[in-house]
C-alpha atoms as a PDB file:
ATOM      1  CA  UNK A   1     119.691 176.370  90.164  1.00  0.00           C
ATOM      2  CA  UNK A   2     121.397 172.848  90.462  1.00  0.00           C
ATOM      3  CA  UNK A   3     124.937 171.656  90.872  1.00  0.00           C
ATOM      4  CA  UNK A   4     126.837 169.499  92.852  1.00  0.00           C
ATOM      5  CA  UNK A   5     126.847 169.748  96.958  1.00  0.00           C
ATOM      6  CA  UNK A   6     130.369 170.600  97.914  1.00  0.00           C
ATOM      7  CA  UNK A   7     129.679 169.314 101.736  1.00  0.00           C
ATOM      8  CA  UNK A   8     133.172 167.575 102.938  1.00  0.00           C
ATOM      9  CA  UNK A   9     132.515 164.097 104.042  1.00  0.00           C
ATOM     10  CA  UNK A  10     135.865 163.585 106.077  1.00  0.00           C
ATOM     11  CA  UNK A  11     135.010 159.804 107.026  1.00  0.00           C
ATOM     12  CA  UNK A  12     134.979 159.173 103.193  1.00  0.00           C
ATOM     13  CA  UNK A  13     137.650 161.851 102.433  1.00  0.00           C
ATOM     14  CA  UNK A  14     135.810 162.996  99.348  1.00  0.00           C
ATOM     15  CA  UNK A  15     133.063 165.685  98.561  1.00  0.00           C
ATOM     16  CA  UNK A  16     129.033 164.715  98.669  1.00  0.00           C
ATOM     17  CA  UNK A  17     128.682 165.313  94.670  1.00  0.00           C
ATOM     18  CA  UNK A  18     124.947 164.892  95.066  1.00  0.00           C
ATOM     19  CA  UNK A  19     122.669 166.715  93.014  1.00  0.00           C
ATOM     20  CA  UNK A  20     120.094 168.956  92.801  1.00  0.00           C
ATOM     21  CA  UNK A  21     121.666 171.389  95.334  1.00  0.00           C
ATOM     22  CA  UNK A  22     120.935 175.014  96.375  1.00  0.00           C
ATOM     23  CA  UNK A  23     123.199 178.080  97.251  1.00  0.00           C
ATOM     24  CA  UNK A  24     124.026 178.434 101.024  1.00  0.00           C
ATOM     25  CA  UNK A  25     126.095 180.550 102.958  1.00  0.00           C
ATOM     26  CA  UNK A  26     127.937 177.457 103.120  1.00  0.00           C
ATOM     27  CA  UNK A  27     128.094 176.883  99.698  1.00  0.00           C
ATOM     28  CA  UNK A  28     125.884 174.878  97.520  1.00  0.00           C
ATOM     29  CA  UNK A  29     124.550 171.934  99.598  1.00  0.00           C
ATOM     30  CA  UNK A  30     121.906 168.892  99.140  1.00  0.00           C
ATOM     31  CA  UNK A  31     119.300 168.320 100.797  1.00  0.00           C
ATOM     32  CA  UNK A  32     120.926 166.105 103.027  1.00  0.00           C
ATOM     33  CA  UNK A  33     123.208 169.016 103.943  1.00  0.00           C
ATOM     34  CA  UNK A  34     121.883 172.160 104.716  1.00  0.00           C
ATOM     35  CA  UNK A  35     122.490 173.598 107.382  1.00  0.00           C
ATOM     36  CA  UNK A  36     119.285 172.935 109.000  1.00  0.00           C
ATOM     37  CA  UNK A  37     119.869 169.706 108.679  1.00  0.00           C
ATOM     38  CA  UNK A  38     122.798 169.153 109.611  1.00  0.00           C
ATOM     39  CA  UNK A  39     122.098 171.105 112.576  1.00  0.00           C
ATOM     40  CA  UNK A  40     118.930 168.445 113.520  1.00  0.00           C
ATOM     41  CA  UNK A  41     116.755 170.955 112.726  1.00  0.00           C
ATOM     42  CA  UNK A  42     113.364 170.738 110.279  1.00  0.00           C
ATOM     43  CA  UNK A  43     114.116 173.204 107.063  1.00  0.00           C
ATOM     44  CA  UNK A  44     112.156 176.738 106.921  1.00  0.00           C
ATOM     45  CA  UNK A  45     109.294 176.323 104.609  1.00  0.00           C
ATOM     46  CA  UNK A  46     108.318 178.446 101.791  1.00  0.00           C
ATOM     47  CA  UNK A  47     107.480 181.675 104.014  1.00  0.00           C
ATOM     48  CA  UNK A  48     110.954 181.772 105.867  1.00  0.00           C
ATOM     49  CA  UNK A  49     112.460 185.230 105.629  1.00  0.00           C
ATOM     50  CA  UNK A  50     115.458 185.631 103.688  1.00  0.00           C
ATOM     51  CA  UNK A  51     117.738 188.115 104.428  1.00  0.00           C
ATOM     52  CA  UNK A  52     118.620 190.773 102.100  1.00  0.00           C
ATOM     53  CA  UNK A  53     120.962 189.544  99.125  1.00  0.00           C
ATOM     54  CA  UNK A  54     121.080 186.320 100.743  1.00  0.00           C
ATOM     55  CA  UNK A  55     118.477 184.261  99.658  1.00  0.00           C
ATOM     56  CA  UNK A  56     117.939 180.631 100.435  1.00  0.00           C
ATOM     57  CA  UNK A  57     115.075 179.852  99.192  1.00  0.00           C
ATOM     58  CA  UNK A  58     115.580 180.017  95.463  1.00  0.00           C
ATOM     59  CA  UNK A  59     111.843 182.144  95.596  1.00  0.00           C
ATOM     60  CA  UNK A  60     114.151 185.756  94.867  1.00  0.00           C
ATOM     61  CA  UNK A  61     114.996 186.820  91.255  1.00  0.00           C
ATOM     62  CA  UNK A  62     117.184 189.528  92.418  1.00  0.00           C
ATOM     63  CA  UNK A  63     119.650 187.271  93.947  1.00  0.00           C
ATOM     64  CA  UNK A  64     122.580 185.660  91.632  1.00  0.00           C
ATOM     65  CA  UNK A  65     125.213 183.417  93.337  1.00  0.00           C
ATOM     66  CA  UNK A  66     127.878 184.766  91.454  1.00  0.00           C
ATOM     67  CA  UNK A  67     128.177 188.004  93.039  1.00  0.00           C
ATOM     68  CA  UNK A  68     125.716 188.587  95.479  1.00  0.00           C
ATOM     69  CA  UNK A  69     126.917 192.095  96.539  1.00  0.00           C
ATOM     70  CA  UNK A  70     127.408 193.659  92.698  1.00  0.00           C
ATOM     71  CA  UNK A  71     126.887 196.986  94.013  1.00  0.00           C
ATOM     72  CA  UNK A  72     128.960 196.891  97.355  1.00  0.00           C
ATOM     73  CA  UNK A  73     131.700 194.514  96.034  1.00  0.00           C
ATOM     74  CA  UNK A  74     133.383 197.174  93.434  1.00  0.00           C
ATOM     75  CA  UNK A  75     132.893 199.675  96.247  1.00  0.00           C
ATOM     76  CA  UNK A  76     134.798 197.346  99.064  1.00  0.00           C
ATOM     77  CA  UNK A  77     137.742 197.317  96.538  1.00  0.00           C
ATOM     78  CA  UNK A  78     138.271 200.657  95.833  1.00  0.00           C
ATOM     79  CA  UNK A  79     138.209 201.408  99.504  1.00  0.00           C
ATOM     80  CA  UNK A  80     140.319 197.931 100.155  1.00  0.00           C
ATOM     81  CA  UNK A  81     143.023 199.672  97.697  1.00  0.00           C
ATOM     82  CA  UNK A  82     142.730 202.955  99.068  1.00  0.00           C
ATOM     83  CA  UNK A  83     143.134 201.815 102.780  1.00  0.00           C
ATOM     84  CA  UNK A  84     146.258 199.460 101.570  1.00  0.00           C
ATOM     85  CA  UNK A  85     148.055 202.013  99.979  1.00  0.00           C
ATOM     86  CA  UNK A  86     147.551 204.783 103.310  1.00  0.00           C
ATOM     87  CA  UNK A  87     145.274 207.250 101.619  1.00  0.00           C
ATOM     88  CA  UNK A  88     141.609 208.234 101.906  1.00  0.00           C
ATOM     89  CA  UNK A  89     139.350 207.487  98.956  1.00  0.00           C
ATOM     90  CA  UNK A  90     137.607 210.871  98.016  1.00  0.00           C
ATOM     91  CA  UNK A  91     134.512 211.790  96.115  1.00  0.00           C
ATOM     92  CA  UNK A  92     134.007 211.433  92.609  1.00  0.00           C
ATOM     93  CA  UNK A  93     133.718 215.264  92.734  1.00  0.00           C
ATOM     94  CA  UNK A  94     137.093 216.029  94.636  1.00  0.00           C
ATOM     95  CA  UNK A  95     138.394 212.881  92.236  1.00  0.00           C
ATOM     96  CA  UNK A  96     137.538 215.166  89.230  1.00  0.00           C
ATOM     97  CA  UNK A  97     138.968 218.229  90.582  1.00  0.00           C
ATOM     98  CA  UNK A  98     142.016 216.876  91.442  1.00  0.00           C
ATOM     99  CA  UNK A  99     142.537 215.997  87.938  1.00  0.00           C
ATOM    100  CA  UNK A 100     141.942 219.462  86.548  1.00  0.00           C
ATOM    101  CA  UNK A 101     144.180 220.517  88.660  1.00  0.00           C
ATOM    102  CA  UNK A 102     146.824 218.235  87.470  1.00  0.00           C
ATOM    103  CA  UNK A 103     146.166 219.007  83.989  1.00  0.00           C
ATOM    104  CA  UNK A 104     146.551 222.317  84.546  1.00  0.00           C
ATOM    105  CA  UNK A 105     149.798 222.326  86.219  1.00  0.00           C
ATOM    106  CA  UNK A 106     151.023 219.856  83.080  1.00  0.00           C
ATOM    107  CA  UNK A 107     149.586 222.527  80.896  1.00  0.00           C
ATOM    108  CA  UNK A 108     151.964 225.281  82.532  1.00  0.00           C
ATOM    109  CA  UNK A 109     154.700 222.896  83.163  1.00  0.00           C
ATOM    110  CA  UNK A 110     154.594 222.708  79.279  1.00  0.00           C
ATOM    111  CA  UNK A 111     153.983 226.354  78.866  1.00  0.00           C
ATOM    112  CA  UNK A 112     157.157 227.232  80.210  1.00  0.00           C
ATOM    113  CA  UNK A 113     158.807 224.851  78.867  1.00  0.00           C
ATOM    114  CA  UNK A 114     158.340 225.914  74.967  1.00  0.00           C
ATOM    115  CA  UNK A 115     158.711 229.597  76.469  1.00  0.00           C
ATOM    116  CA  UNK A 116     162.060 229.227  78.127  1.00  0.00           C
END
């Protein structure tokens, strides 16, 4: 994976631009400006454990930088939404039986309606 490092170089008031760069936590840096090196430190060599869905290494298949937490982002949402709006997000099965409920009570609702 290349693109551009997006380090901010505020003495020259303009973004690094170099390239090759890798994915960070940080965002994608050089290799002038990870974050082991900017912190003095040597970089972790090919062995250095990566923690889960955050790989650094570029050595894990299973990690893509667009959306590095498919399965928990559309999750956090839903619960996001649900704690926004005041309510409690319930199970798909209480979901689903909430909704035959409601049809049901449409049903009547109609029911009477052609009856009366």
């Amino acid at each position: 994976m290349t693109g551009p490092c997006k380090h901010w170089s505020g003495a020259a008031v303009a973004y690094c631009g170099a390239t090759p760069a890798r994915p960070y936590l940080q965002g994608m840096r050089c290799a002038d400006h990870t974050p082991s090196a900017l912190a003095g430190k040597p970089e972790p060599g090919e062995s250095a454990y990566c923690a889960p869905a955050r790989c650094y290494c570029g050595e894990h298949p299973w990690w893509t930088p667009a959306n590095p937490y498919a399965s928990l982002a559309d999750s956090w949402v839903t619960d996001a939404r649900a704690i926004a709006s005041g309510k409690r997000r319930a199970s798909p099965a209480v979901q689903a039986a909430a909704k035959e409920t409601v049809a049901e009570q449409q049903e009547r609702k109609q029911r009477l309606r052609r009856g009366a």
